[in-house]
C-alpha atoms as a PDB file:
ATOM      1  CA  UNK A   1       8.027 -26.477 -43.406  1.00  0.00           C
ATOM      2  CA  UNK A   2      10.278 -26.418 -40.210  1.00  0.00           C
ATOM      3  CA  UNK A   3      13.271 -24.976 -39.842  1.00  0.00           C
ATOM      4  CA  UNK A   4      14.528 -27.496 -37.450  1.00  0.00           C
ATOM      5  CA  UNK A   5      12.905 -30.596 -38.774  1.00  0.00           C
ATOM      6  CA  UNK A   6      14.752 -29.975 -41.418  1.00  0.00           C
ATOM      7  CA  UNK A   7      17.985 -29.365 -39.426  1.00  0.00           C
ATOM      8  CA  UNK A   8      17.109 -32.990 -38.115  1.00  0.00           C
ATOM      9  CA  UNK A   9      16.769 -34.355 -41.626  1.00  0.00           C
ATOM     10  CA  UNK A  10      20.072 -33.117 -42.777  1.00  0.00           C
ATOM     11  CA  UNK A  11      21.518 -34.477 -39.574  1.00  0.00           C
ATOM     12  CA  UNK A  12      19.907 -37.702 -40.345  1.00  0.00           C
ATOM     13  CA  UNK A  13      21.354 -37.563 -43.827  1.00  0.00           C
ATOM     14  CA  UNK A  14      24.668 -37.043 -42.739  1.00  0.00           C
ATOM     15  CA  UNK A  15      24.994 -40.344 -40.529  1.00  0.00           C
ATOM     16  CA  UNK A  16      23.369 -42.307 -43.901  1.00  0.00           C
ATOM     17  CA  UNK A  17      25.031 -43.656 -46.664  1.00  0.00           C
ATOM     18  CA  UNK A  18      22.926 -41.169 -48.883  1.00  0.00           C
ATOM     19  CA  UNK A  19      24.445 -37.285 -49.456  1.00  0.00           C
ATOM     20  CA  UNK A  20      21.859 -34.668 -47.738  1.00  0.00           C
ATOM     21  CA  UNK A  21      21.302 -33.383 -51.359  1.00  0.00           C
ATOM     22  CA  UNK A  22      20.343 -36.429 -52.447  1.00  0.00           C
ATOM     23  CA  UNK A  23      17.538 -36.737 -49.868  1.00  0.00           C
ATOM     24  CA  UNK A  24      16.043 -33.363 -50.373  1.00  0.00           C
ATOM     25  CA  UNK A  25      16.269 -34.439 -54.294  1.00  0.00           C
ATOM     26  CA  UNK A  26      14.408 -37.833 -53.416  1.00  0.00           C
ATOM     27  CA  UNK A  27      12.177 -36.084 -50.797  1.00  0.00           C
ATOM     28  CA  UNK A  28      10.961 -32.914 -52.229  1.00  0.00           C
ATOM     29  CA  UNK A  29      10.617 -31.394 -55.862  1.00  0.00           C
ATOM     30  CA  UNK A  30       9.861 -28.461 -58.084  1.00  0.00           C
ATOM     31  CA  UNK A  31      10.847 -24.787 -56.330  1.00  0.00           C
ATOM     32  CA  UNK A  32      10.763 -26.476 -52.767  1.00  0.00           C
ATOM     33  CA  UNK A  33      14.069 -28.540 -53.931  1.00  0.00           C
ATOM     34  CA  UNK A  34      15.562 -25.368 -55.521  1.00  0.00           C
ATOM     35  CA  UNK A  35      15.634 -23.820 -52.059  1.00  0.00           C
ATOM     36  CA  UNK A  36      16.538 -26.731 -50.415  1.00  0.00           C
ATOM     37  CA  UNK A  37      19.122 -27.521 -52.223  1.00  0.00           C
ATOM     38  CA  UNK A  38      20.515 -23.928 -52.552  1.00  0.00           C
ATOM     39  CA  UNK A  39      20.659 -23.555 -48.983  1.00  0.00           C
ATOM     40  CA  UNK A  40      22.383 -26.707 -48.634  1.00  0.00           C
ATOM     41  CA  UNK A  41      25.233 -25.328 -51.645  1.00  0.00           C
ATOM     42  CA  UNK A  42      24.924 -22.154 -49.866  1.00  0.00           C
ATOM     43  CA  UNK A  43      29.173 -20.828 -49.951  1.00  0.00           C
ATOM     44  CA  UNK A  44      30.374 -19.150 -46.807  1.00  0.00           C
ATOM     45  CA  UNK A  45      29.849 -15.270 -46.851  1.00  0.00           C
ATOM     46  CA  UNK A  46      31.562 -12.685 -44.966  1.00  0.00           C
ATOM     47  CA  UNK A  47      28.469 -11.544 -42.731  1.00  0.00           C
ATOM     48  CA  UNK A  48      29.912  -8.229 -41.893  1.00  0.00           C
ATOM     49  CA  UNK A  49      30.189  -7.070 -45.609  1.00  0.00           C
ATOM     50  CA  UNK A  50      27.891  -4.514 -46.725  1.00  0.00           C
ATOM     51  CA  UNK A  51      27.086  -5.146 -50.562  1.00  0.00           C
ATOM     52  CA  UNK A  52      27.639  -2.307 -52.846  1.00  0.00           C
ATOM     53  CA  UNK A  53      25.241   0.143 -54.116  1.00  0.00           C
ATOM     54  CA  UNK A  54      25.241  -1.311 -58.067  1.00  0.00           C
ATOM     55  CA  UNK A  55      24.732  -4.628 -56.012  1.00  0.00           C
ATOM     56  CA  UNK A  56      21.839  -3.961 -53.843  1.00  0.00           C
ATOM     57  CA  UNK A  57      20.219  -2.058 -56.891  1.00  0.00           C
ATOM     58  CA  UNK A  58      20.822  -4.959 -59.181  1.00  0.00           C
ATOM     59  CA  UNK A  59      19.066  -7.592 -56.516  1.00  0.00           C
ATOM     60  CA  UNK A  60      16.387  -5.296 -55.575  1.00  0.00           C
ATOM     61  CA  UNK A  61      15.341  -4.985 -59.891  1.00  0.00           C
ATOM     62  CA  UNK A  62      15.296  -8.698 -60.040  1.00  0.00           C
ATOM     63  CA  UNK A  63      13.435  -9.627 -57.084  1.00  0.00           C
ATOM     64  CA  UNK A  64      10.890  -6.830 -58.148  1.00  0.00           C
ATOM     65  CA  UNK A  65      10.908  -8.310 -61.545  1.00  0.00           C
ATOM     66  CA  UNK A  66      10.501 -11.998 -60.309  1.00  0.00           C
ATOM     67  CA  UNK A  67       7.955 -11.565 -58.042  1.00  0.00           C
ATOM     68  CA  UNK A  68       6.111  -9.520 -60.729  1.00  0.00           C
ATOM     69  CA  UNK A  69       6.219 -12.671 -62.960  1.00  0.00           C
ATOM     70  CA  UNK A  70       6.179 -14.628 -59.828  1.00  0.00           C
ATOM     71  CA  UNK A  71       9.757 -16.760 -60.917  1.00  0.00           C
ATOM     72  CA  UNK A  72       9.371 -18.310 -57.724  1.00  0.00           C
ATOM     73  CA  UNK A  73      12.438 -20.905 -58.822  1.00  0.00           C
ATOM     74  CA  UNK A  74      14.585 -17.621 -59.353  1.00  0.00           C
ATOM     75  CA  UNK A  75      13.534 -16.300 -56.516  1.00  0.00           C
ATOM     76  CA  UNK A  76      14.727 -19.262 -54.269  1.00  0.00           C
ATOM     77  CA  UNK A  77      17.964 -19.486 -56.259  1.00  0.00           C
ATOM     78  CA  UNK A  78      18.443 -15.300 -55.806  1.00  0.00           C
ATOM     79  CA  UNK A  79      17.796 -15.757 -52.223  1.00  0.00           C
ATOM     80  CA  UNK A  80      19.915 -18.823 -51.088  1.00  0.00           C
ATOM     81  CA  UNK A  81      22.852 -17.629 -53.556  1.00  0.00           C
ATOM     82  CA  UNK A  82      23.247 -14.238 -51.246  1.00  0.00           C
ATOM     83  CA  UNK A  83      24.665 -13.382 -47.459  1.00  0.00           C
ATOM     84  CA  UNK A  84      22.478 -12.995 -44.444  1.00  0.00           C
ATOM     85  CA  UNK A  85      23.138  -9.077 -44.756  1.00  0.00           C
ATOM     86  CA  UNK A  86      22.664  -9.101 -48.612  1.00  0.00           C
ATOM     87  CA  UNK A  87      18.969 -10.315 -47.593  1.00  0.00           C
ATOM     88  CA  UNK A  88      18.525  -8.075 -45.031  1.00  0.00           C
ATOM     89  CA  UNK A  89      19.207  -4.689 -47.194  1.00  0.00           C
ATOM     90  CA  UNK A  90      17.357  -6.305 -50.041  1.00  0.00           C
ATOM     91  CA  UNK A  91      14.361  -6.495 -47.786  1.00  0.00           C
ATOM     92  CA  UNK A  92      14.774  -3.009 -46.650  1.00  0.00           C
ATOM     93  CA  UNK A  93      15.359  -1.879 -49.996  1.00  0.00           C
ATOM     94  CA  UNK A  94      12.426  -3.463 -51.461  1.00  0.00           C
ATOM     95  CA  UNK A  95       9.843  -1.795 -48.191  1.00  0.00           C
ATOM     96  CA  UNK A  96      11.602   1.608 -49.303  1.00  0.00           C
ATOM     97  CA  UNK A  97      10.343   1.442 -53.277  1.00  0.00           C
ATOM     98  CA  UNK A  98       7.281  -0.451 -53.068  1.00  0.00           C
ATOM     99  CA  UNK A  99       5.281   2.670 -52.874  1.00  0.00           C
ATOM    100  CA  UNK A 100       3.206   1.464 -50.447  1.00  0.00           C
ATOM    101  CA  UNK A 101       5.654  -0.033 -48.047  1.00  0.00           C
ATOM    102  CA  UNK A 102       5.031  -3.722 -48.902  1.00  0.00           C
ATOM    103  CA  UNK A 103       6.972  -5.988 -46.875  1.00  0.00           C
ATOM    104  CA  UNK A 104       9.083  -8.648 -49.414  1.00  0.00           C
ATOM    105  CA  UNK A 105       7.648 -11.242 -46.636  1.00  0.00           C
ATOM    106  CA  UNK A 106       4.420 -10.011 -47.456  1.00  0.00           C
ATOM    107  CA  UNK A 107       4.820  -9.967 -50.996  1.00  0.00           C
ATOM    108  CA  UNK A 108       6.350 -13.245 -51.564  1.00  0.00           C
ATOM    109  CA  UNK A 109       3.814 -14.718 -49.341  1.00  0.00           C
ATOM    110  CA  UNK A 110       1.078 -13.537 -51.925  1.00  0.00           C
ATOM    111  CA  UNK A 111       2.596 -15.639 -54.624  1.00  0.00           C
ATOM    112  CA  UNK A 112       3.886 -18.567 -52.400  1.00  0.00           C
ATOM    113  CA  UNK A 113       2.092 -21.678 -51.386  1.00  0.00           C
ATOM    114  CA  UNK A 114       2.814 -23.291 -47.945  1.00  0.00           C
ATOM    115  CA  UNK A 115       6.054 -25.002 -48.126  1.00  0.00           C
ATOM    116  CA  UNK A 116       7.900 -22.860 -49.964  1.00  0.00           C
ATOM    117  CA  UNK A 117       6.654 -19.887 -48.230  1.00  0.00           C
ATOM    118  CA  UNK A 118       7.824 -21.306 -45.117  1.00  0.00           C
ATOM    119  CA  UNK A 119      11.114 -21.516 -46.231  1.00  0.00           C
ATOM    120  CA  UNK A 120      11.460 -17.959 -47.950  1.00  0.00           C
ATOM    121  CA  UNK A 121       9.635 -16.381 -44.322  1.00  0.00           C
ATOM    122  CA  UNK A 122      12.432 -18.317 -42.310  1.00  0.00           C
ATOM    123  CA  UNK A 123      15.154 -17.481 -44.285  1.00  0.00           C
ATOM    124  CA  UNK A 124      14.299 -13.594 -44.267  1.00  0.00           C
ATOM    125  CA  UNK A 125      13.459 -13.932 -40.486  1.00  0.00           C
ATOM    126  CA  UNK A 126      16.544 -15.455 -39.909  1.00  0.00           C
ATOM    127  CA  UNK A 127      18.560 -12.818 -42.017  1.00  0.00           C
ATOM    128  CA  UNK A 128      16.742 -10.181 -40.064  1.00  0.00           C
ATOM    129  CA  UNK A 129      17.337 -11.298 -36.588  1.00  0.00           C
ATOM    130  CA  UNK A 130      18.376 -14.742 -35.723  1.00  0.00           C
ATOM    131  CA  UNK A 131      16.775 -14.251 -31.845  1.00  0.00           C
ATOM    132  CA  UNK A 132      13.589 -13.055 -33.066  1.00  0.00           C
ATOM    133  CA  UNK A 133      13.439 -16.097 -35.849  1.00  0.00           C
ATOM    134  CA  UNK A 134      13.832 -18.590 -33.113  1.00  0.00           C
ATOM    135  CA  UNK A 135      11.063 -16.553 -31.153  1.00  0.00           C
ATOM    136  CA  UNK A 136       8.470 -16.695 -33.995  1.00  0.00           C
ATOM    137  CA  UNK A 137       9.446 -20.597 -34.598  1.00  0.00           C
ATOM    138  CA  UNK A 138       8.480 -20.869 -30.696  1.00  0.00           C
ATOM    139  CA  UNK A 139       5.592 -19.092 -30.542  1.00  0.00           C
ATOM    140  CA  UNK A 140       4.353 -21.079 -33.359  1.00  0.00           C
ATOM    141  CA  UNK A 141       5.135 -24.263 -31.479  1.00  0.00           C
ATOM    142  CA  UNK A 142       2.447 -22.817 -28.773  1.00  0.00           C
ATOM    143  CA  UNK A 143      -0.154 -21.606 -30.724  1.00  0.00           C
ATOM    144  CA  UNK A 144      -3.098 -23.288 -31.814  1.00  0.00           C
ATOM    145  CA  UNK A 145      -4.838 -26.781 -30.565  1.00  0.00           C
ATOM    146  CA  UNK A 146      -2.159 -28.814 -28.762  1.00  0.00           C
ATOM    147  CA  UNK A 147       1.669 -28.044 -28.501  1.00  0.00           C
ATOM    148  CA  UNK A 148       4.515 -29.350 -30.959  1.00  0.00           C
ATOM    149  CA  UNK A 149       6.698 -30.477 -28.203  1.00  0.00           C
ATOM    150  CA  UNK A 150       9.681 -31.557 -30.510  1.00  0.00           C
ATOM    151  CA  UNK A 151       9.775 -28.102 -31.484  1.00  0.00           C
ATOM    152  CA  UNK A 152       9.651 -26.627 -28.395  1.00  0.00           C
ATOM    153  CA  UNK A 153      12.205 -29.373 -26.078  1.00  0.00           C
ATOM    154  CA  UNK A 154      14.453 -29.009 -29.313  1.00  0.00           C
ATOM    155  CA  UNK A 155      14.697 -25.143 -28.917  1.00  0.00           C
ATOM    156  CA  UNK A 156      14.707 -24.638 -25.265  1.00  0.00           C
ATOM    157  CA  UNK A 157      17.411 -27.221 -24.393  1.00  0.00           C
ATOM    158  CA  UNK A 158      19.556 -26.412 -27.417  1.00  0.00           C
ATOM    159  CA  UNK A 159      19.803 -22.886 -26.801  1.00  0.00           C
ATOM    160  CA  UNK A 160      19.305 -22.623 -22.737  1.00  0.00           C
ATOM    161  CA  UNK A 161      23.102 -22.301 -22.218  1.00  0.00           C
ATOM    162  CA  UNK A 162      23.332 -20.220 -25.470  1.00  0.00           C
ATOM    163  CA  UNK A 163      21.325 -17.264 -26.368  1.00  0.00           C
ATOM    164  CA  UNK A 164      18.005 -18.532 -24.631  1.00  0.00           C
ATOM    165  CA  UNK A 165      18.112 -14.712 -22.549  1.00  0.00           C
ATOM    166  CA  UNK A 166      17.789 -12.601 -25.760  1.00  0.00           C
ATOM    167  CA  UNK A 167      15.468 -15.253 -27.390  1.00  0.00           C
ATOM    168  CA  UNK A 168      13.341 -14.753 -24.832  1.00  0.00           C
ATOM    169  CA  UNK A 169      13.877 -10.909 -24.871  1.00  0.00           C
ATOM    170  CA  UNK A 170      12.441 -11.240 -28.168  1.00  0.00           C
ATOM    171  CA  UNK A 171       9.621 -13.655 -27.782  1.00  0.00           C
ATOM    172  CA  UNK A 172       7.982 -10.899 -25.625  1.00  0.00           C
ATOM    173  CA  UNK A 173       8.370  -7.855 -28.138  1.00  0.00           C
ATOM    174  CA  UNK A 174       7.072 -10.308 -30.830  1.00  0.00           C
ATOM    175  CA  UNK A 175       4.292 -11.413 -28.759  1.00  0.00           C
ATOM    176  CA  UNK A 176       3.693  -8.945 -25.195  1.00  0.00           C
ATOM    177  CA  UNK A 177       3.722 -12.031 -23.977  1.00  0.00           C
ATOM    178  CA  UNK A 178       6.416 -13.904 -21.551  1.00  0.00           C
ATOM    179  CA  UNK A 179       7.767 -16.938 -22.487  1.00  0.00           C
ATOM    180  CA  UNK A 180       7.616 -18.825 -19.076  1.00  0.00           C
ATOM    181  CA  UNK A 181       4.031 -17.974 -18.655  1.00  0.00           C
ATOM    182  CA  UNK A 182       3.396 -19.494 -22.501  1.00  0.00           C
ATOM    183  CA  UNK A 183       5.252 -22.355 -21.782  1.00  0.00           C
ATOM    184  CA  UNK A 184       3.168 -22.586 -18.081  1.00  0.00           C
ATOM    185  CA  UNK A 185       0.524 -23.140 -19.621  1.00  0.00           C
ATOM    186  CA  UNK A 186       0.449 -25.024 -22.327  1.00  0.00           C
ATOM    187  CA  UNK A 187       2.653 -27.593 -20.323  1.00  0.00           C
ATOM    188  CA  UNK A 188       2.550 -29.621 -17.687  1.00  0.00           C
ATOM    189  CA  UNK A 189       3.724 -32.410 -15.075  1.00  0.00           C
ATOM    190  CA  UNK A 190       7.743 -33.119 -14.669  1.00  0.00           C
ATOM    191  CA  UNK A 191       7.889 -31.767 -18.478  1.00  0.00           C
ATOM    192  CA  UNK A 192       6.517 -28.497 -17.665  1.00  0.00           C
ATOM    193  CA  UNK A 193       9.094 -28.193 -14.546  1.00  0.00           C
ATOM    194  CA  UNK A 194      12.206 -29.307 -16.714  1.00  0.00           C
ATOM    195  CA  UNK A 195      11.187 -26.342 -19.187  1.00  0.00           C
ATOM    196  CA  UNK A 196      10.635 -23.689 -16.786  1.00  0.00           C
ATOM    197  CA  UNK A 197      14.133 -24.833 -15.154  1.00  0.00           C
ATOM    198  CA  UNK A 198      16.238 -24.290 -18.126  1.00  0.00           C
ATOM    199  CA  UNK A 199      14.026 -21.049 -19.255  1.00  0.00           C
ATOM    200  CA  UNK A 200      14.418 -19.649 -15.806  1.00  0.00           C
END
């Protein structure tokens, strides 16, 4: 799962005489739907609202309990049917009581195969910190035998006149590495210049 080839199949969708819901409904299945499709029904929340204590207690009992029976169906829906900052102080609330300071990452990525743990990992990235989702999601494009290039051009030219500074900010606290150097040399030719240009 990609965060941004899915962007591009939604985008597709959109342009189509088919709804994006349908797609994901015709293109994926079982608890990898659910998510889809929740994110895609996803209302608009207030970002800045903290949720209140009887809240944050009630989602962090239910996530304990579904990952526990490993509900990984109510786990999407729970997760896609909450704000960015509901996530976020679920996540921190569920570190605090494990015990042994168990990640909810970590944990769901115990019961999770590889699509759907892909999308739960981006989604808590992403309520996290945005810059430092983006930043994983390009290190990933790096790493490994050969470079995904759509990943990569998509990122770097879609967020150069953006937030590409603190992206790359975070790219080297995620990695001690610098961007420009990673992208150096795993690149190269007129492609490799037109990269370092809009990174630089």
């Amino acid at each position: 799962f990609n965060l941004v080839e899915t962007c591009d199949l939604m985008l597709e969708a959109v342009v189509s005489t088919q709804s994006t819901g349908e797609r994901i409904e015709d293109e994926t299945t079982g608890d990898l739907e659910t998510f889809l499709v929740g994110v895609l029904e996803r209302p608009s929340f207030d970002e800045s609202a903290e949720p209140s204590a009887q809240t944050a207690t009630s989602d962090l009992e239910k996530m304990k309990l579904y990952v526990q029976e490993k509900r990984i169906g109510d786990i999407a829906t729970l997760l896609t049917g909450m704000s960015l900052r509901r996530i976020s102080v679920l996540q921190g609330s569920y570190y605090r009581d494990s015990g042994n300071e168990v990640e909810l990452v970590t944990a769901l990525s115990d019961i999770t195969g590889h699509h759907i743990r892909d999308c739960f990992t981006s989604l808590l990235l992403v309520s996290r910190n945005y810059n430092y989702y983006v930043a994983h999601e390009l290190n990933a494009s790096l790493e490994g035998r050969g470079t995904d290039e759509g990943t990569l051009t998509r990122i770097i030219v879609t967020r150069a006149d953006k937030d590409l500074v603190q992206i790359k900010n975070s790219y080297t606290q995620l990695t001690d590495r610098e961007l420009k150097k990673d992208v150096h040399d795993d690149t190269s030719g007129d492609y490799r210049k037109t990269l370092l240009a809009l990174i630089n």
